[in-house]
Protein backbone atom coordinates (compact mmCIF):
# COMPACT_ATOMS: atom_id res chain seq x y z
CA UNK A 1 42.59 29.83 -50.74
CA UNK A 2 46.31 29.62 -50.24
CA UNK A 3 47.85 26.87 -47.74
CA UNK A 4 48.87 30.16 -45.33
CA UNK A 5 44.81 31.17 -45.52
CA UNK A 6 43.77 27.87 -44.96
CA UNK A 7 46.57 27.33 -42.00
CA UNK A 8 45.28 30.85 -40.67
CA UNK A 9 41.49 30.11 -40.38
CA UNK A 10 42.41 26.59 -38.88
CA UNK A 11 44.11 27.75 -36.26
CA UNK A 12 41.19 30.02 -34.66
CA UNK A 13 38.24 28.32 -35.80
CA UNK A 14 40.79 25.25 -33.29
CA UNK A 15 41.02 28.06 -31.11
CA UNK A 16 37.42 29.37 -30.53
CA UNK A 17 36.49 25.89 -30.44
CA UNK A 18 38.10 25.10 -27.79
CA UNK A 19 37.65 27.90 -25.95
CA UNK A 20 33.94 26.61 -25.39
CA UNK A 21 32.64 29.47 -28.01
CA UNK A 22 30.09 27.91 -30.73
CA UNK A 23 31.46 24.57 -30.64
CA UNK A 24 28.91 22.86 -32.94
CA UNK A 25 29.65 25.98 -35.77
CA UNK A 26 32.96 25.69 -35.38
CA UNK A 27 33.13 21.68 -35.73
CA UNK A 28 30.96 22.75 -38.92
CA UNK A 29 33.42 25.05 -40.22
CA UNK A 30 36.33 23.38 -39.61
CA UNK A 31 35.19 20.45 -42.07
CA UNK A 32 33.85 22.74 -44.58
CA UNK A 33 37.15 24.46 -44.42
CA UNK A 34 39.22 21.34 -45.14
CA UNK A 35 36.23 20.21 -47.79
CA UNK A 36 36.82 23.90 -49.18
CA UNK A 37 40.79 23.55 -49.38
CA UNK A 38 41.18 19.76 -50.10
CA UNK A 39 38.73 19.50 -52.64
CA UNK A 40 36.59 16.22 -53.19
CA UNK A 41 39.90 14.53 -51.57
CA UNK A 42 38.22 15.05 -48.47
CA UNK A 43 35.68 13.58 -47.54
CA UNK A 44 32.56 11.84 -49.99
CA UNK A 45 30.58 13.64 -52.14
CA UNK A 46 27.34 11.71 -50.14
CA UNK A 47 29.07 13.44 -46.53
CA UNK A 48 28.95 16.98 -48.51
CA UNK A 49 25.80 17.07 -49.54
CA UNK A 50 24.88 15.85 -45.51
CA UNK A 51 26.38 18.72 -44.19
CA UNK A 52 25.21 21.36 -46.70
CA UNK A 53 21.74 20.02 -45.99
CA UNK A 54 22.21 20.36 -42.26
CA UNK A 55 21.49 23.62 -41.98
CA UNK A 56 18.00 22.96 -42.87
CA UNK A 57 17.45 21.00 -39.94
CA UNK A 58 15.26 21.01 -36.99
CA UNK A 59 17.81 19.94 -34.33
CA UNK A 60 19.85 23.33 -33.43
CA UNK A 61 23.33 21.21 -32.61
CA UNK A 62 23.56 19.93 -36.69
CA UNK A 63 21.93 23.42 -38.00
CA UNK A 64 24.84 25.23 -36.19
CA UNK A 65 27.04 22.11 -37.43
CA UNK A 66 25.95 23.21 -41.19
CA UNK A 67 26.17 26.96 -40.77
CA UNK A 68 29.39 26.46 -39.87
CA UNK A 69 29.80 23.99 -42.76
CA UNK A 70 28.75 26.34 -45.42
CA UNK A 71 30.75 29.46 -43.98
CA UNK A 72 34.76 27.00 -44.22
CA UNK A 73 32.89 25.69 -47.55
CA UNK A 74 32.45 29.41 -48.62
CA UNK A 75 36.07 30.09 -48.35
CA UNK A 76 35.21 33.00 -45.37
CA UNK A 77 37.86 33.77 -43.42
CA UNK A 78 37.82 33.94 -40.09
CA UNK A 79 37.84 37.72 -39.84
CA UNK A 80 33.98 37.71 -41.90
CA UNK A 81 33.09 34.57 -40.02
CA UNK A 82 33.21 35.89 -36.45
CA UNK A 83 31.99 39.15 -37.56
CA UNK A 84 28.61 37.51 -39.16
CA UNK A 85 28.89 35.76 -35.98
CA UNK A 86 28.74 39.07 -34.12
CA UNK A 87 26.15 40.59 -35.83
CA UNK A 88 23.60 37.68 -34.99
CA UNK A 89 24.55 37.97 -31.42
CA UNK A 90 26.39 35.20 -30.44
C-alpha cells in the first residue's frame, strides 16, 4: 500500500466515522489500516492477535470492531470496503 493509498482510505474511513455511520467498524478499520501500513511498528503483536480474534466474539460492538480490523489489515480500500459494506445492508 503506498503512503497516498494509505492517506486515501484514512481520510474516509475518519470521515464515515464521524459521520455516525458504523462507528465500531470503522474504529476497527482504522487500526487495522495503520497495523496494515506501519507494520509490527504499530502496535504489539499480543494487541493484533486481540483484534483479529474479535471478530469471533459474542458482543456485536468488538465483532464490528474486528471486521473492521481485518478489512484495514487486508489492505481493502475503501472503495471494496463500503461496497462489502453495502451488500450486507448496512
Amino acid at each position: 500500500m503506498t503512503e497516498r493509498e494509505f492517506q486515501t482510505n484514512m481520510t474516509a474511513a475518519k470521515t464515515f466515522s464521524e459521520l455516525g455511520e458504523d462507528q465500531d467498524f470503522w474504529s476497527g478499520y482504522i487500526r487495522g489500516l495503520r497495523r496494515n501500513y506501519h507494520g509490527e511498528k504499530f502496535g504489539t503483536d499480543e494487541e493484533h492477535e486481540l483484534w483479529m480474534a474479535a471478530i469471533n466474539s459474542s458482543d456485536e460492538s468488538r465483532k464490528n470492531r474486528g471486521l473492521g480490523y481485518r478489512a484495514g489489515f487486508d489492505g481493502q480500500n475503501i472503495n471494496q470496503t463500503r461496497a462489502k459494506l453495502n451488500k450486507i445492508g448496512r
